[in-house]
PDB file of N, CA and C in Angstrom:
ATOM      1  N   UNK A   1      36.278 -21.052   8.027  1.00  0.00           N
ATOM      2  CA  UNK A   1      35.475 -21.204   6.826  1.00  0.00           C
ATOM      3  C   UNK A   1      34.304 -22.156   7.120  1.00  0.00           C
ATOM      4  N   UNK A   2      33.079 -21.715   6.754  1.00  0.00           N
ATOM      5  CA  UNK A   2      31.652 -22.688   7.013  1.00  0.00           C
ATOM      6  C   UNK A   2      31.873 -23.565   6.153  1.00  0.00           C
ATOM      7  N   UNK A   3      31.026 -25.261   6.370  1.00  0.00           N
ATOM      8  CA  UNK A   3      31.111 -25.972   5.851  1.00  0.00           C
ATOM      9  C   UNK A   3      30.027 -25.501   5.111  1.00  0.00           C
ATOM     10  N   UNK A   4      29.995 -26.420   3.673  1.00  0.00           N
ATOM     11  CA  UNK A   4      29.060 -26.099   2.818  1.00  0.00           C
ATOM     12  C   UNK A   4      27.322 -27.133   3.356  1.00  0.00           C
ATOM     13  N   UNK A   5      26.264 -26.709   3.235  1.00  0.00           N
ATOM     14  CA  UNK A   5      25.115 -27.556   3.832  1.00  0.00           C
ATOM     15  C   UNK A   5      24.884 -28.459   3.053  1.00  0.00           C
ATOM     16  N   UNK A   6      25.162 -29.377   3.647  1.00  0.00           N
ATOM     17  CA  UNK A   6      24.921 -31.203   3.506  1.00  0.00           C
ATOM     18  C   UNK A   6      23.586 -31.801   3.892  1.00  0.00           C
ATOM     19  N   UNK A   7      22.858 -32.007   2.407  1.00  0.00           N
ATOM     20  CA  UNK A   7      21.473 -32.448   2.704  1.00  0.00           C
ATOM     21  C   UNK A   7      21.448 -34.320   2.624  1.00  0.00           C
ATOM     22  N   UNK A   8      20.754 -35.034   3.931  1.00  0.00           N
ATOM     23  CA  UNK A   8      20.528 -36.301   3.473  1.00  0.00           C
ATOM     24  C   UNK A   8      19.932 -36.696   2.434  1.00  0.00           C
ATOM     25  N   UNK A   9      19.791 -37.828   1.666  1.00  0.00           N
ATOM     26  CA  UNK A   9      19.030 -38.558   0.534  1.00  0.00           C
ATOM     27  C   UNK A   9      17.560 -38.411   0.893  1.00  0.00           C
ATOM     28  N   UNK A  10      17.328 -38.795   1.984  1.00  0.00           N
ATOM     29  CA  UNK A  10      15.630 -38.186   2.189  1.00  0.00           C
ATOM     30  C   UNK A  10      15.226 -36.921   2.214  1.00  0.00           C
ATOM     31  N   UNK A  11      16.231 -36.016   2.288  1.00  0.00           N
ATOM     32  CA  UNK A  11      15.714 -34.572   2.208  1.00  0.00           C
ATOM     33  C   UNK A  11      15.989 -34.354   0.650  1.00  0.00           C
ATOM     34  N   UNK A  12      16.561 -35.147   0.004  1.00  0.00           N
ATOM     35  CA  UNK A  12      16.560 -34.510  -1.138  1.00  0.00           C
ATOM     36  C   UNK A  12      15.467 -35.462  -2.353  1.00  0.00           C
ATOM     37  N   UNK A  13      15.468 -36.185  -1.915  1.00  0.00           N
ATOM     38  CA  UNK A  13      14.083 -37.036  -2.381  1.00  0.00           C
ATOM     39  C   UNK A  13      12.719 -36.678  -2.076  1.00  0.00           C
ATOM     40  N   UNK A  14      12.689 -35.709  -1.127  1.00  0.00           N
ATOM     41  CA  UNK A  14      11.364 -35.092  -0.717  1.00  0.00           C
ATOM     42  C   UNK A  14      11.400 -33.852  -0.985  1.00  0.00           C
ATOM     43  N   UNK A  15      12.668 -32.839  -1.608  1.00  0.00           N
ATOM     44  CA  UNK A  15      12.531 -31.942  -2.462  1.00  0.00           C
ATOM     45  C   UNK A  15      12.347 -31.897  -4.041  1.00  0.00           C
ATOM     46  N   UNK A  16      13.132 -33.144  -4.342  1.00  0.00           N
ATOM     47  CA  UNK A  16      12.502 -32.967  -6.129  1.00  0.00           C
ATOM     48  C   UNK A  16      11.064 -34.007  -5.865  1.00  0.00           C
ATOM     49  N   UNK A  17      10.360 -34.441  -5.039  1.00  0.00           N
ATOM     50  CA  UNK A  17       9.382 -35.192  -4.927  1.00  0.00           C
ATOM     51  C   UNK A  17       9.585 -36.807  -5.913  1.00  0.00           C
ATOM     52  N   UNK A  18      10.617 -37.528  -5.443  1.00  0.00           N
ATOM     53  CA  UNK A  18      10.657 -38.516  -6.566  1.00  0.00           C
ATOM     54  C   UNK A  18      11.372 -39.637  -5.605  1.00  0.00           C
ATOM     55  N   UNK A  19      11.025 -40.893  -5.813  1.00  0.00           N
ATOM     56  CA  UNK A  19      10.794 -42.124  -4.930  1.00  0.00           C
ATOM     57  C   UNK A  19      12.636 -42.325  -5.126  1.00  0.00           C
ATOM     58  N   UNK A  20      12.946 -43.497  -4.011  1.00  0.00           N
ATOM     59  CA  UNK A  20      14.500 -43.770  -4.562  1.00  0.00           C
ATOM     60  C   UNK A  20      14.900 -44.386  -5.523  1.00  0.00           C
ATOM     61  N   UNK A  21      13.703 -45.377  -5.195  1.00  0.00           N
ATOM     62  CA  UNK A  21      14.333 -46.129  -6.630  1.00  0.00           C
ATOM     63  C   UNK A  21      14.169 -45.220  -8.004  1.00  0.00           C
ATOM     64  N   UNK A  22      13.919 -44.413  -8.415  1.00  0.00           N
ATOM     65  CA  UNK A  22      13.881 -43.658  -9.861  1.00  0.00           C
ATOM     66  C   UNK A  22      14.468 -42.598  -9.714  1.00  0.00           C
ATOM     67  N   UNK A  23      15.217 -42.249  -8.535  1.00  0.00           N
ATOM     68  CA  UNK A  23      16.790 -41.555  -8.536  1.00  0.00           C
ATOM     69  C   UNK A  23      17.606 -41.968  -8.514  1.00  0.00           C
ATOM     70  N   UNK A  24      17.470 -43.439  -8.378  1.00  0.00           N
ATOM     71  CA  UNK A  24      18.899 -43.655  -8.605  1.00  0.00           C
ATOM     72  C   UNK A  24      18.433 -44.316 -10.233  1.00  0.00           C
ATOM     73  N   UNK A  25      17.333 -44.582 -10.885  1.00  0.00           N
ATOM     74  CA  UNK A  25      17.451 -44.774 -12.424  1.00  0.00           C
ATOM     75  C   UNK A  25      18.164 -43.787 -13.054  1.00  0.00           C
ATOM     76  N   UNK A  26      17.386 -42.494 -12.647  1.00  0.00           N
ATOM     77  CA  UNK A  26      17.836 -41.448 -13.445  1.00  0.00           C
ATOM     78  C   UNK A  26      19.237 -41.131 -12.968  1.00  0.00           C
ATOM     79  N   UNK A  27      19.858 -41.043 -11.633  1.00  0.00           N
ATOM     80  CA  UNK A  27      21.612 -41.197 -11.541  1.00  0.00           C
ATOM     81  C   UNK A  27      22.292 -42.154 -12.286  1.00  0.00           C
ATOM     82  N   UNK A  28      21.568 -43.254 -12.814  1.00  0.00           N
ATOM     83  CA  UNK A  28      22.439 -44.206 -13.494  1.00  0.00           C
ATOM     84  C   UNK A  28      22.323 -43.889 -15.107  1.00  0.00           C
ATOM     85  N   UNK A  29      21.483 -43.137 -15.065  1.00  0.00           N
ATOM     86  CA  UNK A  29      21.714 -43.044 -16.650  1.00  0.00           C
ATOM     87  C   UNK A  29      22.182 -41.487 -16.692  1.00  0.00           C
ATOM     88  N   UNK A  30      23.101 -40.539 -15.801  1.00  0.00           N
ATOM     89  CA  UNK A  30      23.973 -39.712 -15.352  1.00  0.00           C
ATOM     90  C   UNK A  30      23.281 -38.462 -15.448  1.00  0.00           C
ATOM     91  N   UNK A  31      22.112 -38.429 -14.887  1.00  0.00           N
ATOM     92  CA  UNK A  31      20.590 -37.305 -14.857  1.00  0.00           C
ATOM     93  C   UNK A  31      20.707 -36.516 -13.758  1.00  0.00           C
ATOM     94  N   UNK A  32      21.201 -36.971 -12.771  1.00  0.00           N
ATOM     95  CA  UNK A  32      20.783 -36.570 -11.067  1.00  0.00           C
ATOM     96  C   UNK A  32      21.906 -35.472 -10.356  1.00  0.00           C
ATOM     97  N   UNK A  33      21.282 -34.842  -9.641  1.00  0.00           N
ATOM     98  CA  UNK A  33      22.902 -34.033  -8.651  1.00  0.00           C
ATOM     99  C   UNK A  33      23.698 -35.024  -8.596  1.00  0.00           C
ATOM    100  N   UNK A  34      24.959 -34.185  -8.233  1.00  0.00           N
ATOM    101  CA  UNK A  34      26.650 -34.908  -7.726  1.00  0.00           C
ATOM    102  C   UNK A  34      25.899 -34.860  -6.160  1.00  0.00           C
ATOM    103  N   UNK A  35      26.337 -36.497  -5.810  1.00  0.00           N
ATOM    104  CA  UNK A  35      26.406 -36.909  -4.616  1.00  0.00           C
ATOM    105  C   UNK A  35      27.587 -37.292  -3.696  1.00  0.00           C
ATOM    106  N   UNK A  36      27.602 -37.311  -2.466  1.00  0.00           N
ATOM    107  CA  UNK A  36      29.067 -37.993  -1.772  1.00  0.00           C
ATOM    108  C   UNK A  36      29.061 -38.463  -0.871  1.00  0.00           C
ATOM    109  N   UNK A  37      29.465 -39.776  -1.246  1.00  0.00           N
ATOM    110  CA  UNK A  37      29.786 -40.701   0.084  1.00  0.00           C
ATOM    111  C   UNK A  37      30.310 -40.450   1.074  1.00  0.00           C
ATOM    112  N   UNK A  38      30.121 -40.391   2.178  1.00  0.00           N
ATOM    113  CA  UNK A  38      30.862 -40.181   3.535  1.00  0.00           C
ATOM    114  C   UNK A  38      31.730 -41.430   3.723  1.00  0.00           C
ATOM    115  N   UNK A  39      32.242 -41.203   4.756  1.00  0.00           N
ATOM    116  CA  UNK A  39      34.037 -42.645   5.237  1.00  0.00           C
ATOM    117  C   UNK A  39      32.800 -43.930   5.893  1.00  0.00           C
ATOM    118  N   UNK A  40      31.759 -43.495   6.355  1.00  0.00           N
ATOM    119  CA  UNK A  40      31.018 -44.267   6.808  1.00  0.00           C
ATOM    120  C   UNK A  40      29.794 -44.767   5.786  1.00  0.00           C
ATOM    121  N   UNK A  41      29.503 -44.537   4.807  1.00  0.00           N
ATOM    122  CA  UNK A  41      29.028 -45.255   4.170  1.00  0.00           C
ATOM    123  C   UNK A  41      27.724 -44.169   3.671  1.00  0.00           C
ATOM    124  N   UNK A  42      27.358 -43.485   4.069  1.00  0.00           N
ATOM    125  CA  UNK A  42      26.099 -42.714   4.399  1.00  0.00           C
ATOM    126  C   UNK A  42      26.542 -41.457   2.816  1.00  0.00           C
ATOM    127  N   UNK A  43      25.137 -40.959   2.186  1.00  0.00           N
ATOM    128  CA  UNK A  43      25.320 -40.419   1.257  1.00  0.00           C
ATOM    129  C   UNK A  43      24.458 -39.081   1.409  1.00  0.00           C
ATOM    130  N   UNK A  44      25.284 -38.023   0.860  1.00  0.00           N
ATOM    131  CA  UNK A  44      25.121 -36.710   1.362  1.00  0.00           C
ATOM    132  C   UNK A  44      24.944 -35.942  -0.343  1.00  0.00           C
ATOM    133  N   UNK A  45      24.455 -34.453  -0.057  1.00  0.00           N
ATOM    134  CA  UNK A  45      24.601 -34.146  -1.595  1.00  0.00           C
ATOM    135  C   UNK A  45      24.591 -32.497  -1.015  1.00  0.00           C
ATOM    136  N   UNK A  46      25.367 -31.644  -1.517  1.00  0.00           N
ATOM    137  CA  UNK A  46      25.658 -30.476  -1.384  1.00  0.00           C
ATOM    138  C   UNK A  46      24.607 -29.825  -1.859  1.00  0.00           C
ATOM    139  N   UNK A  47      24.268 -28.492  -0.988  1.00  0.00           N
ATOM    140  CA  UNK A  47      22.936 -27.939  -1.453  1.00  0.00           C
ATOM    141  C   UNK A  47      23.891 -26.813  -2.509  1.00  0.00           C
ATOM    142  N   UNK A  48      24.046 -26.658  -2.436  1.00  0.00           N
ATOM    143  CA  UNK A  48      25.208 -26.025  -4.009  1.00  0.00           C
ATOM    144  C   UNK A  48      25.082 -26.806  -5.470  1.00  0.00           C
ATOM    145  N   UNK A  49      25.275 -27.780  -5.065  1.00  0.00           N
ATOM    146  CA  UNK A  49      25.221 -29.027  -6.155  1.00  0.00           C
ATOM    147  C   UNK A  49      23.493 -29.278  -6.708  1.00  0.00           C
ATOM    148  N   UNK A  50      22.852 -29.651  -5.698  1.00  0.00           N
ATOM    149  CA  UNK A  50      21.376 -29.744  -5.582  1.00  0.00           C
ATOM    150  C   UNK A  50      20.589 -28.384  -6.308  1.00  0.00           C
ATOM    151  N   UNK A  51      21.218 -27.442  -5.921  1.00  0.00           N
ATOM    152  CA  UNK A  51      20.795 -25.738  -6.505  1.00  0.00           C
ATOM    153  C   UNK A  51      20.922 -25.929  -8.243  1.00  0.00           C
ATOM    154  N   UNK A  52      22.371 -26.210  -8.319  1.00  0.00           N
ATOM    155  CA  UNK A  52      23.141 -25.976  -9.605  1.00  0.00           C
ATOM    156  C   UNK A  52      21.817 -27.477 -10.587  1.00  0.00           C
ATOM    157  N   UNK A  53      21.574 -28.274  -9.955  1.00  0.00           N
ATOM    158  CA  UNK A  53      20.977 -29.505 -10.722  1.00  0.00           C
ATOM    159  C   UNK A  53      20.044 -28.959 -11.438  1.00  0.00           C
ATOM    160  N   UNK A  54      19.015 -28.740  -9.965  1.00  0.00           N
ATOM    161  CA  UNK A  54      17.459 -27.722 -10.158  1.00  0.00           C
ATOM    162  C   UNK A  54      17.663 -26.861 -11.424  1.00  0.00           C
ATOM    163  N   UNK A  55      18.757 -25.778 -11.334  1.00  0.00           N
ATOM    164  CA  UNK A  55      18.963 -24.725 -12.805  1.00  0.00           C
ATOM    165  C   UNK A  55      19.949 -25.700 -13.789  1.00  0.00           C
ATOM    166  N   UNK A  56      19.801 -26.710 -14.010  1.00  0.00           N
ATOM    167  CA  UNK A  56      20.383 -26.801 -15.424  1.00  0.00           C
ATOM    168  C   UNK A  56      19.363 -27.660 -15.656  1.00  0.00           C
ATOM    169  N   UNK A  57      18.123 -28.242 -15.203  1.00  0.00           N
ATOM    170  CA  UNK A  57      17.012 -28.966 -15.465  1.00  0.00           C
ATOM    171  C   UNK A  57      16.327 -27.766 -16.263  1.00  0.00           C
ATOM    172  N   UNK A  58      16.159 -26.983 -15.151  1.00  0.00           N
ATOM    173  CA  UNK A  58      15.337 -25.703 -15.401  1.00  0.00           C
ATOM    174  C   UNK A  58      15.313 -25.006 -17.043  1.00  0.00           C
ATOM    175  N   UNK A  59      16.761 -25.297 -17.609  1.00  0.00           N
ATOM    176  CA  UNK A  59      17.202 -24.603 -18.900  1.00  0.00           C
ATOM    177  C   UNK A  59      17.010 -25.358 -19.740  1.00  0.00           C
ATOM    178  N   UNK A  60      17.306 -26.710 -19.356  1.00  0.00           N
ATOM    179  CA  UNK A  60      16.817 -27.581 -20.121  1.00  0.00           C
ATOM    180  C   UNK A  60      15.063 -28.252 -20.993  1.00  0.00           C
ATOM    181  N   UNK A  61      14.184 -27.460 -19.871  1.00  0.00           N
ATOM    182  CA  UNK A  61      13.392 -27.747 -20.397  1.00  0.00           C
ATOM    183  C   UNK A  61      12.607 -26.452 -20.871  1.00  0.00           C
ATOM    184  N   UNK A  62      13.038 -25.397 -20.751  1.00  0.00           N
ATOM    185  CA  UNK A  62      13.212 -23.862 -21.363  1.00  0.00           C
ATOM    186  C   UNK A  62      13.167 -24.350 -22.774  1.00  0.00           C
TER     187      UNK A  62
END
């Protein structure tokens, strides 16, 4: 079974075009893709997850 594709925080900060610090505002006020910590500390975000974000933004402002 393939793993699912695991994008870094800079690749995904340079796809919705938006600085870190105001992703993690908008993650704290519970706005942003599901993210996941790795055993080592490092933070990853499923391009599944990242997809699914994009379309419920998308409807939202529909």
């Amino acid at each position: 079974m393939a793993r699912p594709k695991m994008l870094k925080l800079p690749e995904v900060l340079e796809e919705i075009a938006m600085s870190r610090a105001a992703f993690y505002r908008m993650r704290a006020r519970g706005k942003g893709p599901k993210l996941i910590k790795l055993p080592n500390g490092q933070v990853r975000c499923r391009r599944s997850d990242l997809d699914a974000w994009w379309a419920q933004i998308e409807q939202t402002a529909a």
